[in-house]
Protein backbone atom coordinates (compact mmCIF):
# COMPACT_ATOMS: atom_id res chain seq x y z
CA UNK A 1 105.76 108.66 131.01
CA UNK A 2 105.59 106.35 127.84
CA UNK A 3 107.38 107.63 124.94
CA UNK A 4 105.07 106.31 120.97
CA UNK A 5 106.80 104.66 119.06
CA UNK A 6 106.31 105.73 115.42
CA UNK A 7 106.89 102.92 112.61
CA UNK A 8 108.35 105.46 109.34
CA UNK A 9 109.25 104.08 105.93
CA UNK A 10 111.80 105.02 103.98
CA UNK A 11 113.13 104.80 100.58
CA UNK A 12 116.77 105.14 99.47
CA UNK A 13 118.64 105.32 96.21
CA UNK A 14 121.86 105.41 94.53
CA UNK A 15 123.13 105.89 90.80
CA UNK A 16 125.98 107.80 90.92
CA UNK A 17 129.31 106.08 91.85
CA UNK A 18 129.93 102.92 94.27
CA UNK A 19 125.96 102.75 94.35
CA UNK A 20 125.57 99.95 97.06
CA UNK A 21 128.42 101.70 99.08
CA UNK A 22 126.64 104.82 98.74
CA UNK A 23 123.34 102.95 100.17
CA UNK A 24 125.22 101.57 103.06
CA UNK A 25 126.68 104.66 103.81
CA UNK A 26 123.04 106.01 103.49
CA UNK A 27 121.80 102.93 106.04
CA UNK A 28 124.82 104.04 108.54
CA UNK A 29 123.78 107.59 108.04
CA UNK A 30 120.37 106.75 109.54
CA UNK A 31 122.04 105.44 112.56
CA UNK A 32 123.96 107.83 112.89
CA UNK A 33 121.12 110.07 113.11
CA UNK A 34 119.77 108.17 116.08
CA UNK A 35 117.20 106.15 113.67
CA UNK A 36 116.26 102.37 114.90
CA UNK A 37 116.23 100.87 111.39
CA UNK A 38 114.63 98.04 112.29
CA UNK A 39 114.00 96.06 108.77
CA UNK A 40 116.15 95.96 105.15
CA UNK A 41 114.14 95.65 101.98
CA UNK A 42 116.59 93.98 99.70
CA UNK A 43 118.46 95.90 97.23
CA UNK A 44 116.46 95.96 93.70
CA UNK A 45 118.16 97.38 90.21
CA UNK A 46 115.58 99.73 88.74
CA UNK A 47 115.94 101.83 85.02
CA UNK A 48 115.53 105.43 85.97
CA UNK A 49 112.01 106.94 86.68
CA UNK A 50 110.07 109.53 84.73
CA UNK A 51 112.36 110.92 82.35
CA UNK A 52 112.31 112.19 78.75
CA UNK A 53 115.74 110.28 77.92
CA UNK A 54 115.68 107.67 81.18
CA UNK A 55 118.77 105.51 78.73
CA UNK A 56 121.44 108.38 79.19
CA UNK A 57 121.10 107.91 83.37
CA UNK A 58 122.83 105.41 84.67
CA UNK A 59 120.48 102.82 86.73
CA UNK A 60 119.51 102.70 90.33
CA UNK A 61 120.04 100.73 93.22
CA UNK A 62 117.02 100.53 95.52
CA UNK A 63 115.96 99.97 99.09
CA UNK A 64 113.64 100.72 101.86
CA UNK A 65 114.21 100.67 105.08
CA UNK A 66 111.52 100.23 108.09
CA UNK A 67 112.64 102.47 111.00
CA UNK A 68 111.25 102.91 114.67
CA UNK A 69 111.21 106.64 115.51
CA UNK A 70 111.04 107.70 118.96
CA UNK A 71 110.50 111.87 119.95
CA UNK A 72 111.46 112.98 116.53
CA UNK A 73 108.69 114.77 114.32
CA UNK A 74 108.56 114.19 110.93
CA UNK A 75 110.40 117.80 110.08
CA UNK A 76 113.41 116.75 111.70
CA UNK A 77 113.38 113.51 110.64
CA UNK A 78 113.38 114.97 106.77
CA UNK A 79 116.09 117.57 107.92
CA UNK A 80 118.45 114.83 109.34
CA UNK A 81 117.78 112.69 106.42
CA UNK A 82 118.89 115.93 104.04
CA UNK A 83 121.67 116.06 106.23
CA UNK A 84 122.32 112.52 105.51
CA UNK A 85 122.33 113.22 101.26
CA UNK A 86 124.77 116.43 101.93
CA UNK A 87 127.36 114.69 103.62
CA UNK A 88 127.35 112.09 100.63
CA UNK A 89 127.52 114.26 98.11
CA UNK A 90 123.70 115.07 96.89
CA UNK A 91 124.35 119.13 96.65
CA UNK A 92 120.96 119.44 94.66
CA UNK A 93 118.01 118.48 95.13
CA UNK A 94 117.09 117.78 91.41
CA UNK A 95 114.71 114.94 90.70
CA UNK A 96 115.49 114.76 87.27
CA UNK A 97 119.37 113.96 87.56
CA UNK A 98 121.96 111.04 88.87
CA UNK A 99 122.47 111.49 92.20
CA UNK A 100 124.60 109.54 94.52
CA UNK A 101 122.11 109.12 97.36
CA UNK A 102 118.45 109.97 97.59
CA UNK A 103 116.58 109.65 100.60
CA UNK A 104 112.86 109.71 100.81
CA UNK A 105 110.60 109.96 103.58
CA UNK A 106 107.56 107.58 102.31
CA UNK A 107 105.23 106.84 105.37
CA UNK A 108 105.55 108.25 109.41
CA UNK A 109 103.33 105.93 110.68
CA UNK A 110 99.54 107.24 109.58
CA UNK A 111 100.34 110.79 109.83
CA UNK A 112 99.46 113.10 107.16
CA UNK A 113 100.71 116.36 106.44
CA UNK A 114 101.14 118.67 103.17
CA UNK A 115 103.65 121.64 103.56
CA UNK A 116 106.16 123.54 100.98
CA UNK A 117 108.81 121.14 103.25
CA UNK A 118 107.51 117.99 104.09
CA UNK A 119 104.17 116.02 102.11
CA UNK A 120 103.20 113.05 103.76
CA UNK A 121 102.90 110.10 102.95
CA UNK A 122 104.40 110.72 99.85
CA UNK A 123 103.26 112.38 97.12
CA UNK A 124 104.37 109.67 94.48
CA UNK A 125 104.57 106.38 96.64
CA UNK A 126 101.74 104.77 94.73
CA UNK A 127 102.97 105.75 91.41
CA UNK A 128 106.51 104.31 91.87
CA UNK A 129 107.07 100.55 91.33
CA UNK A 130 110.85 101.01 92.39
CA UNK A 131 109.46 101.94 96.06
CA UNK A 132 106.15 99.32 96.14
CA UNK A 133 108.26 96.50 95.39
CA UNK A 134 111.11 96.69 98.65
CA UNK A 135 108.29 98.33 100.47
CA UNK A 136 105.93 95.20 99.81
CA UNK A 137 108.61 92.91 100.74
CA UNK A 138 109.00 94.52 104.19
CA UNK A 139 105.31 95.56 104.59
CA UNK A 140 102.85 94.17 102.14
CA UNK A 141 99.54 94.60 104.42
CA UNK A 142 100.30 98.30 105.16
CA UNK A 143 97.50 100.24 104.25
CA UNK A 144 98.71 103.65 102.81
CA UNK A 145 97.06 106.36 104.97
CA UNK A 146 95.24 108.07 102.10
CA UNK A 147 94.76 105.50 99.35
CA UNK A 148 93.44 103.17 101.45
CA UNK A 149 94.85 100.51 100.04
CA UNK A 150 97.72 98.08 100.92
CA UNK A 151 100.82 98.34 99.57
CA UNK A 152 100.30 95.05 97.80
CA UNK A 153 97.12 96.41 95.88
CA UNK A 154 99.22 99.81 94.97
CA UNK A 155 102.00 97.43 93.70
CA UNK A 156 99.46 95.24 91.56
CA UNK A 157 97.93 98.06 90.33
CA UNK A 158 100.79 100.69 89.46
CA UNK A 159 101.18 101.59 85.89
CA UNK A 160 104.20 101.58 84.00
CA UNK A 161 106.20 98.60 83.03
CA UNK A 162 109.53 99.86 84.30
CA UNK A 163 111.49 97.08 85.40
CA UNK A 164 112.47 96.51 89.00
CA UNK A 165 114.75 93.46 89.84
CA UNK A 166 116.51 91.84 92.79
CA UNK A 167 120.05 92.91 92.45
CA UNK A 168 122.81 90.14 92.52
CA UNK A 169 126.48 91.63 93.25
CA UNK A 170 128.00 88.62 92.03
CA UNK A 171 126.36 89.14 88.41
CA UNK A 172 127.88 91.01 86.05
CA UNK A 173 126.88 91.22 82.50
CA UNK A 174 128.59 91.64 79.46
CA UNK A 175 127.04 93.16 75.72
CA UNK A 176 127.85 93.30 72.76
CA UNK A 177 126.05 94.16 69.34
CA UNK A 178 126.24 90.45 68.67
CA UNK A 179 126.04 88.35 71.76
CA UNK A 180 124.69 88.89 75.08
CA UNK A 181 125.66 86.93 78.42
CA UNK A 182 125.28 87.12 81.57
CA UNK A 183 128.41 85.40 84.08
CA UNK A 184 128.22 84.22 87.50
């Protein structure tokens, strides 16, 4: 008997603490949870989303990850990936404060679904420039299931000028009121 093999998206985010150890904990997590994660989105440094004072959150680290599911419905894939947040701290599931890992469940192949648990794909995907711009580097042709559109043409046409960058751990930058340099 063959077994379908369901390509899922995923989006994960840290801004709480070590925030690239939290997203490799979050990537272990995943296999850990018997997920093939079979493609890394770089990790991008984003200013917090949607919020009335977005400059008193600290900012994110972004990925997404491209898994292969196997016999695993998209429920339990959310409840393992909730399971996932717990055990790294995330006791709320707030979206308006820090948090030290958020996990997202963005696209289960073309399935759609729209329950008080679970909306796929999700709700915000094509809103979000923080999760069109790993997602596009991963899978830029992917049509989204109910836009119709590929994730390229959501990404040039998302509103919002938030800024999204490639993150560089050997960067670090240092302000002051008068100067303003960045070091290798």
């Amino acid at each position: 008997m063959e077994t379908e093999v369901i390509t899922a998206y995923v989006s994960l985010g840290s801004n709480l603490g070590d925030r690239a150890g939290n997203l490799l904990l979050a990537v272990r997590g995943l296999m850990e949870a018997s997920f093939v994660v079979n493609k890394l989105s770089a990790i991008y440094e984003t200013e917090p989303f949607d919020l009335e004072n977005p400059k008193e959150h600290p900012t994110y680290l972004n990925m997404v990850a491209e898994i292969r599911v196997t016999n695993i419905s998209p429920s339990q894939m959310m409840a393992r990936m909730l399971r996932i947040e717990y055990l790294l701290g995330r006791r709320h599931k707030n979206l308006k404060k820090p948090r030290t890992v958020d996990i997202d469940l963005l696209l289960y192949g073309n399935f759609q679904c729209y329950t008080e648990f679970l909306t796929l794909p999700h709700p915000r995907l094509h809103e979000r420039k923080f999760v069109l711009v790993p997602l596009a580097e991963l899978a830029p042709h992917l049509i989204h299931p109910v836009q119709n559109r590929s994730v390229q043409e959501l990404l040039q046409t998302v509103k919002g000028n938030s800024r999204v960058t490639r993150w560089n751990p050997n960067q670090r930058k240092i302000e002051s009121e008068e100067w303003k340099i960045i070091l290798p």
